[in-house]
Structures are given as structure tokens and as C-alpha cells.
C-alpha atoms as a PDB file:
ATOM      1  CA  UNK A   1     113.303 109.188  87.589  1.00  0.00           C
ATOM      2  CA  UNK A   2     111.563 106.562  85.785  1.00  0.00           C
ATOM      3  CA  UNK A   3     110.226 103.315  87.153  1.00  0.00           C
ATOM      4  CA  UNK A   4     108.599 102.939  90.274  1.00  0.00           C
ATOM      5  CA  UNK A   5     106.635  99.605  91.729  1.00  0.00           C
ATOM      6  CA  UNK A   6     104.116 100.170  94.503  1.00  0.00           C
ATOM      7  CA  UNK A   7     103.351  97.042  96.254  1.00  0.00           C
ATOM      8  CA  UNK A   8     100.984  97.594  99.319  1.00  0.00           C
ATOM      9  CA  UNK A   9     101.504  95.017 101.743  1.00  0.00           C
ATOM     10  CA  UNK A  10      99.578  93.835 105.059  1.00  0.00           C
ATOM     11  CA  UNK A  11     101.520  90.786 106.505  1.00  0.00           C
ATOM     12  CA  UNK A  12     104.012  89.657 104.049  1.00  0.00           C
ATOM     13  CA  UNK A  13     106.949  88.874 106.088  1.00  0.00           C
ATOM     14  CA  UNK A  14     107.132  85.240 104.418  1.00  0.00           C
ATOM     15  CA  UNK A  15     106.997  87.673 100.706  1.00  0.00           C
ATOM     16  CA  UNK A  16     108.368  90.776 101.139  1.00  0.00           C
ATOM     17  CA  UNK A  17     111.985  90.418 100.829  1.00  0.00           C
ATOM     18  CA  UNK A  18     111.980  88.022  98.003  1.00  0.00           C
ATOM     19  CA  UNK A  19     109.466  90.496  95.855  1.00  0.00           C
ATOM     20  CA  UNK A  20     111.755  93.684  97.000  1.00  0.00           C
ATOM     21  CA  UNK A  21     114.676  91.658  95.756  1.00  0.00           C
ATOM     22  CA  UNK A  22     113.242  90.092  92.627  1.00  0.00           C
ATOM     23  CA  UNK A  23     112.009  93.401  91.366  1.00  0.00           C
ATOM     24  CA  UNK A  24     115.366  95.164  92.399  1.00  0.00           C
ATOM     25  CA  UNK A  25     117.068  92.540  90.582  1.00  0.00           C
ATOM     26  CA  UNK A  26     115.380  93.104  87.270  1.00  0.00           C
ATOM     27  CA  UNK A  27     117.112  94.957  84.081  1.00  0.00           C
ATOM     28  CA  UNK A  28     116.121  98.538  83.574  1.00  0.00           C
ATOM     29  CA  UNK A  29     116.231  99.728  86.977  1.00  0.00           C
ATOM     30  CA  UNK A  30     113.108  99.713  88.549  1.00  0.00           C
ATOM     31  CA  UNK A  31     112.603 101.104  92.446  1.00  0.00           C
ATOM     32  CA  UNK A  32     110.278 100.029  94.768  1.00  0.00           C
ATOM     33  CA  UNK A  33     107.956 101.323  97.063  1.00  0.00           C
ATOM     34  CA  UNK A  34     106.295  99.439 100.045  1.00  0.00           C
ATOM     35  CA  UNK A  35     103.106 101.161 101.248  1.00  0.00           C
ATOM     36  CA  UNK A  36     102.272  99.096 104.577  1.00  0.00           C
ATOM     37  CA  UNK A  37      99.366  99.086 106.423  1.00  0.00           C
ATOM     38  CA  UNK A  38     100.870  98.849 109.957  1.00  0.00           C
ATOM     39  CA  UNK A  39     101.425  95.138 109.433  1.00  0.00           C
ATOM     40  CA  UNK A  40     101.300  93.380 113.309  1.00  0.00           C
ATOM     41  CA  UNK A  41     104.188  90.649 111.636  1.00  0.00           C
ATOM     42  CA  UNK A  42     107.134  92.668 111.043  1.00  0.00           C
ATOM     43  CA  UNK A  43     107.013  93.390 107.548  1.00  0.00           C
ATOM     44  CA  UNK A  44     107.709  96.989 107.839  1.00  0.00           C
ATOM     45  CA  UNK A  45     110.945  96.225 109.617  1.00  0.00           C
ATOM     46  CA  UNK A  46     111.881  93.641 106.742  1.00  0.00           C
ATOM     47  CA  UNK A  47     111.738  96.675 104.187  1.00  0.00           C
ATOM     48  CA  UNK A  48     113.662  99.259 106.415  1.00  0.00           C
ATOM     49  CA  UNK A  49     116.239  96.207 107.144  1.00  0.00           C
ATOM     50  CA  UNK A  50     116.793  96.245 103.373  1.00  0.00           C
ATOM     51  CA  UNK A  51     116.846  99.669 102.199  1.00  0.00           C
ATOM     52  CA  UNK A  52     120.770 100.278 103.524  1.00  0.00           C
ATOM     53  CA  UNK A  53     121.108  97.346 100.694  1.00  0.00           C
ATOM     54  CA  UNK A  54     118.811  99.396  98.140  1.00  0.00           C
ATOM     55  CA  UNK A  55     119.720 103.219  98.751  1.00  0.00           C
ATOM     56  CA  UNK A  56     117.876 105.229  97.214  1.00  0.00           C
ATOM     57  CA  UNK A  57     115.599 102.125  95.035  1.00  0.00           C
ATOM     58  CA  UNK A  58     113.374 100.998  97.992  1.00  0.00           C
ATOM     59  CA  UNK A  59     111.326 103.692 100.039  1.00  0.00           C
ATOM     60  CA  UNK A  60     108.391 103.106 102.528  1.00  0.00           C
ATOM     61  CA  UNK A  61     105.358 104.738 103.280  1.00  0.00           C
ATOM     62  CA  UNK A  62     103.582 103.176 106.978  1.00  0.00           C
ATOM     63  CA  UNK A  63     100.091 104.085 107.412  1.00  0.00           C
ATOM     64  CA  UNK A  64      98.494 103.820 110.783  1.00  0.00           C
ATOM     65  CA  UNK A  65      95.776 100.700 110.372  1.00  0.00           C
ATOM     66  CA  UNK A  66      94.588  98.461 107.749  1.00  0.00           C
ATOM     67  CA  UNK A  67      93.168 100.988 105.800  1.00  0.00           C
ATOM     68  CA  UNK A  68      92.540  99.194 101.894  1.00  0.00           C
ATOM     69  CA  UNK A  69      94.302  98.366  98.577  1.00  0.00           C
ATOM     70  CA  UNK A  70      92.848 101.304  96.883  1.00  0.00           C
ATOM     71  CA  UNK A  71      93.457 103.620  99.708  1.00  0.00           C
ATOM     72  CA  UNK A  72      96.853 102.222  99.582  1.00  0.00           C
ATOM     73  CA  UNK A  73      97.622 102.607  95.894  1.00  0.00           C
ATOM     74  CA  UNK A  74      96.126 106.314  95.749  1.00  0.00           C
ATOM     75  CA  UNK A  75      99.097 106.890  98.441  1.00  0.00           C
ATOM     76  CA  UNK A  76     101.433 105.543  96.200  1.00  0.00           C
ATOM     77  CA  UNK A  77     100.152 107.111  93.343  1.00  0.00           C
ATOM     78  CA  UNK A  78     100.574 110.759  94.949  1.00  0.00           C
ATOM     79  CA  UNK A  79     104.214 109.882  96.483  1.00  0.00           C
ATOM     80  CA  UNK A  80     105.084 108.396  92.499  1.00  0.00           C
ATOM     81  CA  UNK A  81     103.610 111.795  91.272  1.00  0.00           C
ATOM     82  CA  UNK A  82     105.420 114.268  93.733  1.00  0.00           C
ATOM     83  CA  UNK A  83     108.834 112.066  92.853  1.00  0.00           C
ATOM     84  CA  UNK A  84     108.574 112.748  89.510  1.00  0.00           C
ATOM     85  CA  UNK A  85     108.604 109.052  87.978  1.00  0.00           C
ATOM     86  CA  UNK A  86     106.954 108.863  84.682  1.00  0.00           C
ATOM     87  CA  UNK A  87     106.266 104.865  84.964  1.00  0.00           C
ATOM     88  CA  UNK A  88     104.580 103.824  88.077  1.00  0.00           C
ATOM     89  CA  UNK A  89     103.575 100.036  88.507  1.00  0.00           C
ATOM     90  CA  UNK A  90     101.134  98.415  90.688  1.00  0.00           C
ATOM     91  CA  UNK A  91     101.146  94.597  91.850  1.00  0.00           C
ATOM     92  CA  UNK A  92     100.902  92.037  94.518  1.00  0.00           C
ATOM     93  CA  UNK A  93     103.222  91.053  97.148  1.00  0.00           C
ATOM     94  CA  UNK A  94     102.775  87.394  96.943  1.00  0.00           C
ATOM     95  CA  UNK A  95     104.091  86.547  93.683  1.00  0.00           C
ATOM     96  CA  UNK A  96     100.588  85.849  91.692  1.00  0.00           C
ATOM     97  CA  UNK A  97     102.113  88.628  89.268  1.00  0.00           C
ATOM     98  CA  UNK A  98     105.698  87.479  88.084  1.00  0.00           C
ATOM     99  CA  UNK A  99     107.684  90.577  88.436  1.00  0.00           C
ATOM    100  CA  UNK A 100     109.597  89.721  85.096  1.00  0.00           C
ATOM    101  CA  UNK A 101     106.258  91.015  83.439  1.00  0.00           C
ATOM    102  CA  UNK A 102     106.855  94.232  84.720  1.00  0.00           C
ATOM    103  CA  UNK A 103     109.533  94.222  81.434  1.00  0.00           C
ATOM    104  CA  UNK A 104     106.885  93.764  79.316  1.00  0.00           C
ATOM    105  CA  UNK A 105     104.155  96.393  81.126  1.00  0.00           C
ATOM    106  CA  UNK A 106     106.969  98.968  80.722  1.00  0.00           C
ATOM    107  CA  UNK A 107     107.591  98.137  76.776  1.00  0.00           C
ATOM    108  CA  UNK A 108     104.084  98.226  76.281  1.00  0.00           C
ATOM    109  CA  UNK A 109     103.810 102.164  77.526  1.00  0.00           C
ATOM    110  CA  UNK A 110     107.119 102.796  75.770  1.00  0.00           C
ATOM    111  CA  UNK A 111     105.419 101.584  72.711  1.00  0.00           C
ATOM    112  CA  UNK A 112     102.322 104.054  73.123  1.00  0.00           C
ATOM    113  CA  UNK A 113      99.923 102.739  75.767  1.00  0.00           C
ATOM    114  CA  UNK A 114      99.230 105.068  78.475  1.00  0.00           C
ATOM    115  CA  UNK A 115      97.985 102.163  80.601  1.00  0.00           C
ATOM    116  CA  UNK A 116      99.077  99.040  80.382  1.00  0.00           C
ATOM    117  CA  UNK A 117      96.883  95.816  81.924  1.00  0.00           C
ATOM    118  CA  UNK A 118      98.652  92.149  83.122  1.00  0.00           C
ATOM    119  CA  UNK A 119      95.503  90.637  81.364  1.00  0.00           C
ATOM    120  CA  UNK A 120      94.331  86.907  82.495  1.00  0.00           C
ATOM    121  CA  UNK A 121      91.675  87.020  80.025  1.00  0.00           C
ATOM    122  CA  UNK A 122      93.169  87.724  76.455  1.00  0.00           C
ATOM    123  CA  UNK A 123      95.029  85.231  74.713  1.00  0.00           C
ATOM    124  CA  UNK A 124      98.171  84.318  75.864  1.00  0.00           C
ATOM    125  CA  UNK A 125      96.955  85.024  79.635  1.00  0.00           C
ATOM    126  CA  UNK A 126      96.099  82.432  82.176  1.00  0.00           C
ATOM    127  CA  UNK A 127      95.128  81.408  86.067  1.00  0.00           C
ATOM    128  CA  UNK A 128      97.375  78.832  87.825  1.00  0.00           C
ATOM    129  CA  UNK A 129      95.789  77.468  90.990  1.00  0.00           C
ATOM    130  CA  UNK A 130      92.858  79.028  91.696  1.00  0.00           C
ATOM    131  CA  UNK A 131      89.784  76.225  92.637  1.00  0.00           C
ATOM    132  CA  UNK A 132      86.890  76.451  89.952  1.00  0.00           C
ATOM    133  CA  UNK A 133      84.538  77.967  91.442  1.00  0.00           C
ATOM    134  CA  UNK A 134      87.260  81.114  91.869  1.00  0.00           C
ATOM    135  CA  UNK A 135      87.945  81.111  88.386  1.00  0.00           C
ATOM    136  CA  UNK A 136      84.233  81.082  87.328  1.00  0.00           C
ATOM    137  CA  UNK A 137      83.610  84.387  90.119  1.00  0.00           C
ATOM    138  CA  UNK A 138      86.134  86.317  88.367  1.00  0.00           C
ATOM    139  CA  UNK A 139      85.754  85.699  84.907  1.00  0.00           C
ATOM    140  CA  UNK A 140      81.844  85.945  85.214  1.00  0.00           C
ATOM    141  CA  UNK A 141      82.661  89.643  87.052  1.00  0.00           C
ATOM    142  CA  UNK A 142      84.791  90.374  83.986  1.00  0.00           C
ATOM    143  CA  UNK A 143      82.090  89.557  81.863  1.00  0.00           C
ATOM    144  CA  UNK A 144      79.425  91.079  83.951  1.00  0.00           C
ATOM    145  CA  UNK A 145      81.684  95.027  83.954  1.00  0.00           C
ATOM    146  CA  UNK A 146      82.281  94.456  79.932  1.00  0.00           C
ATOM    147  CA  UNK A 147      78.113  94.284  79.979  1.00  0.00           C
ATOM    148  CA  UNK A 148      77.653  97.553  81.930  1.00  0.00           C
ATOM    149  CA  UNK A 149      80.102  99.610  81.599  1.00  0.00           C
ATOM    150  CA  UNK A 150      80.956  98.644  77.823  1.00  0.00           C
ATOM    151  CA  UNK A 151      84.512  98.912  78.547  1.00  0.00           C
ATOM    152  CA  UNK A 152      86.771  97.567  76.194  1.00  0.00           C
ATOM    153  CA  UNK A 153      88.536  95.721  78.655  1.00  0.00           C
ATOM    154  CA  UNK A 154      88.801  91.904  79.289  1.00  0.00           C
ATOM    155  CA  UNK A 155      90.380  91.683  82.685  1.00  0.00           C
ATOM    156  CA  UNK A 156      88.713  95.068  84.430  1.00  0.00           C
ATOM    157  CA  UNK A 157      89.973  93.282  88.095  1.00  0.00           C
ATOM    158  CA  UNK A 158      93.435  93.166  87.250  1.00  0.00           C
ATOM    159  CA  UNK A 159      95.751  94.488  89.704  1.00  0.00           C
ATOM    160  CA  UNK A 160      99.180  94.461  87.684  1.00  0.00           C
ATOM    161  CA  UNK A 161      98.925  97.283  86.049  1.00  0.00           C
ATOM    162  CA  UNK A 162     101.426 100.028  84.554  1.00  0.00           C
ATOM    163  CA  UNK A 163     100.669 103.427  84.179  1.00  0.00           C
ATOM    164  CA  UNK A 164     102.316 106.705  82.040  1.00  0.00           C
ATOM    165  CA  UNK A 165     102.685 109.955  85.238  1.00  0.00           C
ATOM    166  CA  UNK A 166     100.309 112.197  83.194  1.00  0.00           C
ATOM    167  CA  UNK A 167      96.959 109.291  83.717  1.00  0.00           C
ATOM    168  CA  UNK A 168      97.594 109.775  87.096  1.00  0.00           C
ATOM    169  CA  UNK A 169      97.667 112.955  86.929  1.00  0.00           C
ATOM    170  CA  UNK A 170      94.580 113.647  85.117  1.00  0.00           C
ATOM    171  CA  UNK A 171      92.225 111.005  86.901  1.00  0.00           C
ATOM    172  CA  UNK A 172      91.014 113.351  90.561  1.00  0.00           C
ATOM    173  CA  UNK A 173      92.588 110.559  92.897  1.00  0.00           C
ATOM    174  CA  UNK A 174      90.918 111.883  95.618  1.00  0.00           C
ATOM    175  CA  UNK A 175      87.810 111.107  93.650  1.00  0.00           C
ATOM    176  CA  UNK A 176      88.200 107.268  93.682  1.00  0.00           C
ATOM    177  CA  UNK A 177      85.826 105.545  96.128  1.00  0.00           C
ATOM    178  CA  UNK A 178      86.422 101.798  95.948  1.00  0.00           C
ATOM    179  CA  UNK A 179      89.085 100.171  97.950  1.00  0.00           C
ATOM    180  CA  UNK A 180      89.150  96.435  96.375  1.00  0.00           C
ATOM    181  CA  UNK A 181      88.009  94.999  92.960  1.00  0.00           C
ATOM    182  CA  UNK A 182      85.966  97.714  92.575  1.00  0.00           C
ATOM    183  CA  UNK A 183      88.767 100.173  93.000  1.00  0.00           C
ATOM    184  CA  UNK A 184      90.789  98.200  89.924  1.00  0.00           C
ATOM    185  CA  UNK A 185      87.920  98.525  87.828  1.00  0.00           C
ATOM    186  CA  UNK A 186      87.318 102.320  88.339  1.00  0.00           C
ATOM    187  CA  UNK A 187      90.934 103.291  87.594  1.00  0.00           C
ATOM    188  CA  UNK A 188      90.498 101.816  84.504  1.00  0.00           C
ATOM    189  CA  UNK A 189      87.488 103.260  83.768  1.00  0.00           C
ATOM    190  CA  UNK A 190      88.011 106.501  84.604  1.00  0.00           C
ATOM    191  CA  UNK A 191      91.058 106.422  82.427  1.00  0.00           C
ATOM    192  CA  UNK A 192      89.510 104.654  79.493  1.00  0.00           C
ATOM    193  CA  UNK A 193      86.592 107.090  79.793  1.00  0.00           C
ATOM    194  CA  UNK A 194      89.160 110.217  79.668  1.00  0.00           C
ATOM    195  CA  UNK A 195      90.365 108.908  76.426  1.00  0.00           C
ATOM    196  CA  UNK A 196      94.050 107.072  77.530  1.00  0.00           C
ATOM    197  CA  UNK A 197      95.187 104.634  75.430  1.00  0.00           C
ATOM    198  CA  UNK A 198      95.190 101.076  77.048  1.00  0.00           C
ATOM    199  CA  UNK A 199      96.852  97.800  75.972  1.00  0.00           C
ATOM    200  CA  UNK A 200      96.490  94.402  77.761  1.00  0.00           C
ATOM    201  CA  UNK A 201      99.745  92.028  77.608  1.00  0.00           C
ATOM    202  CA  UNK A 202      99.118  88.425  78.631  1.00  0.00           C
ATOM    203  CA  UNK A 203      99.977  86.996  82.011  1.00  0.00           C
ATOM    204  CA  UNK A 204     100.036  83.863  84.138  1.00  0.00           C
ATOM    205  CA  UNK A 205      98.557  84.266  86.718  1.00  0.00           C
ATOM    206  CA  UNK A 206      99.639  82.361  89.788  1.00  0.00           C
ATOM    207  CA  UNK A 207      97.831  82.206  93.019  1.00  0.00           C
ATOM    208  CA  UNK A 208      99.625  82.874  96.074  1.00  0.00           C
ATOM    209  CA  UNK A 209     101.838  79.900  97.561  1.00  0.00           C
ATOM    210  CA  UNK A 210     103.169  81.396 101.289  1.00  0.00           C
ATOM    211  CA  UNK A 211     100.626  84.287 103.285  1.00  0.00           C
ATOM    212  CA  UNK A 212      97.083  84.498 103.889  1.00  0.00           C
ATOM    213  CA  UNK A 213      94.865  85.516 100.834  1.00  0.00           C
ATOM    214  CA  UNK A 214      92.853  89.033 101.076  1.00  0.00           C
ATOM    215  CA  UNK A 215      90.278  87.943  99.398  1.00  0.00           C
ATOM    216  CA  UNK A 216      86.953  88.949 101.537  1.00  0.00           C
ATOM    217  CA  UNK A 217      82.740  88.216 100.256  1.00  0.00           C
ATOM    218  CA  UNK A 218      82.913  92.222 101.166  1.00  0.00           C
ATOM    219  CA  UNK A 219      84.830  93.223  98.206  1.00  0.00           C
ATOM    220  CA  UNK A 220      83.304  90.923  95.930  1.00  0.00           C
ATOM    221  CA  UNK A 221      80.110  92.500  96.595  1.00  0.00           C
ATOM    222  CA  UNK A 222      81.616  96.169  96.540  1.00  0.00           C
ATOM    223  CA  UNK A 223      82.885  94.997  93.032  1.00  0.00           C
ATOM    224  CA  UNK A 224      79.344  93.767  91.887  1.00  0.00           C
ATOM    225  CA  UNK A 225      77.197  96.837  92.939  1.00  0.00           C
ATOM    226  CA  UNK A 226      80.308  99.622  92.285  1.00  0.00           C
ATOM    227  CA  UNK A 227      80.061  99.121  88.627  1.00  0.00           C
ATOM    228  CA  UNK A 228      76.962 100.145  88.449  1.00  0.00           C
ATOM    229  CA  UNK A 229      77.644 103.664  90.111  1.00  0.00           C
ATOM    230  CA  UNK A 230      80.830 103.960  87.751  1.00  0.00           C
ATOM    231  CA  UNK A 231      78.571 105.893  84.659  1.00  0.00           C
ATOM    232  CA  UNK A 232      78.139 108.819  86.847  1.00  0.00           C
ATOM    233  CA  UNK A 233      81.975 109.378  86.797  1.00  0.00           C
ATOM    234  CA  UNK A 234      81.654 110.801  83.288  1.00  0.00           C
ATOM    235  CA  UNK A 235      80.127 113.818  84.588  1.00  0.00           C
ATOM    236  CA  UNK A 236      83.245 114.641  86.974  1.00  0.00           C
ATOM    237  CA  UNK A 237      85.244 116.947  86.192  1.00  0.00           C
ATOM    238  CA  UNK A 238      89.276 115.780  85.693  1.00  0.00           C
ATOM    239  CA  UNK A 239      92.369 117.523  86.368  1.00  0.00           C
ATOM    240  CA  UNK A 240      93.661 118.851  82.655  1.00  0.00           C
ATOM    241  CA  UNK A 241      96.083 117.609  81.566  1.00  0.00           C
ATOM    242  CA  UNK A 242      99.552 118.809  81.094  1.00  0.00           C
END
């Protein structure tokens, strides 16, 4: 198998079918999987409602309790690994990533990349409707990981991401502590710092029109002090790789 989009979701009834069926829709045959947090609106039955339409494209993974993005993704990451798919994808739910990117994500690892970034921040990316005071949080936090970790890497949040089987293979999941911005920036560091190749493409960015944003002072603050505990990943051992 070859393409596989994980999209965690937490209330996204008003989302969930129309990013199941835009993605589905898409040339190159991509499959899906929801990984949903136990989601009190329904949108676990939404996604078992359309996988008699998507045999064998759409799967589901319910955890008990809202439990994180990154806990969320490293679930998806192991299911992606023990399937066998050497392209697995992670985005949003709410259409602030425009699933036709996912094209370009893919050609970017076909081309070489072992990880390839949505970027906001290189040229040719951009942020649609997000207030200014957003857009100065996140590009200063950008800004402020480049300074400390001295990765190469302009948008270190970003959360549309593609990446080759054997990265996630070779970074110890179980290893990864932070659940929200902070968990975006490790996985990139970690695989930067193991010596994977990665490309940003430039992306639009849109904010979210329909749902309630995730966005918590919490994981701001886990982003702001987690970088600074990142160095002391370079001693860990990783998995080798194959």
C-alpha cells in the first residue's frame, strides 16, 4: 500500500465527511484514517457511516478520551507502519490544510525528501484569516525554535506534513513527549537530527471556517519551554534503520 492520511479528529461532525470525501476524491489514491478521540458529537459514527462507501480506503481507530494530537498521530503512525504504507500524511480536519496539497507533499518525497513540510513561512506560503496578533505568536515561535534548536526549518509548527515509512520507523515513537506544537516541532527535529532529508512546499494556509478551534494558552506554553528540552534528544538512541 502506499498513501495513507491520518486526520485525528475531536468534534468534527460539521468537517468530517467533507475532508473524508475530498481526500478520497483526490488522484493517486490516497486512504484515510480517522483516529478519534471519543468525540461526544457523533463524528465517529459519520466515519463508520461512510466506510461501506470507501471499503477498504477509510479505517478508524476510537480511543477512549481526549487524549492529544501527538498522542493521536503516534497511533496513527504505528497502525500506518504495521499496514505497510510507505507514504503516511498528517493534517487537520477543518480544512486549514487544502487536501489538494497532499499532491504536492507526495511529489515532493517521490522526488527525494524523506519528510516533506506544508510550509506557511517560505515563499510561496501564506496565512488566510488568522487575527494579527495570531499570526505574530506563530511566526515569532518559528523564529524563536530556528534560534535554539538551529533547525533548518521555517515553519517547525506545521502540522501538514508527509512522511517516507522508514522516518517513522527510525524516530523511537514511544519516545515523543509533546502532545501539541511542541509535538510538531520534535518530529521534525528528531528526524532532521537523524539525518532525513526534508523539503518545505508552500501552502495557504486557511483558518478554520465551521468547528471550534483547539487552540489552548497550554500548548502554546508546552511549545515555548519544550524546545528547549529538545537538545537532549540527540543522545537517544534510534531504532536503525532498515
Amino acid at each position: 500500500m502506499d498513501k495513507i492520511v491520518i486526520i485525528p479528529t475531536y468534534n468534527e461532525k460539521e468537517n468530517s465527511e467533507k475532508i473524508i470525501r475530498k481526500v478520497l476524491s483526490l488522484e493517486g489514491d490516497f486512504h484515510v484514517l480517522i483516529v478519534d478521540d471519543s468525540s461526544p458529537d457523533g463524528t465517529a459514527d459519520i466515519v463508520r457511516g461512510l466506510q461501506q462507501t470507501y471499503k477498504g480506503r477509510l479505517h478508524l481507530e476510537e480511543r477512549h478520551g481526549k487524549l492529544g494530537l501527538g498522542t493521536a498521530y503516534i497511533h496513527g503512525f504505528k497502525w500506518a507502519i504495521e499496514q505497510a504504507y510507505d507514504f503516511i500524511f498528517e493534517m487537520d480536519a477543518d480544512f486549514s490544510h487544502n487536501p489538494e496539497d497532499l499532491i504536492r507533499l507526495h511529489a515532493a518525497c517521490a522526488a527525494g525528501a524523506d519528510v516533506a513540510i506544508g510550509s506557511r513561512y517560505v515563499k510561496g506560503g501564506n496565512v488566510k484569516n488568522w487575527p494579527w496578533d495570531r499570526k505574530l505568536i506563530s511566526k515569532g515561535g518559528a523564529l524563536y525554535t530556528q534560534l535554539i534548536t538551529f533547525m533548518p526549518v521555517s515553519d517547525p509548527t506545521a502540522g501538514f506534513v508527509c512522511y517516507r515509512r522508514k522516518v517513522l520507523e527510525t524516530i523511537p515513537l514511544d519516545n515523543v513527549k509533546f502532545i501539541g506544537y511542541a509535538f510538531q516541532i520534535e518530529m521534525k527535529y528528531r528526524a532532521w537530527k537523524l539525518g532525513f532529508k526534508i523539503k518545505e512546499v508552500p501552502i495557504t494556509f486557511i483558518d478554520r471556517i465551521e468547528g471550534a478551534s483547539k487552540m489552548s494558552t497550554g500548548i502554546v506554553q508546552e511549545a515555548m519551554y519544550g524546545v528547549w528540552k529538545m537538545k537532549k534528544f540527540d543522545k537517544e538512541r534510534a531504532k536503525p534503520r532498515s
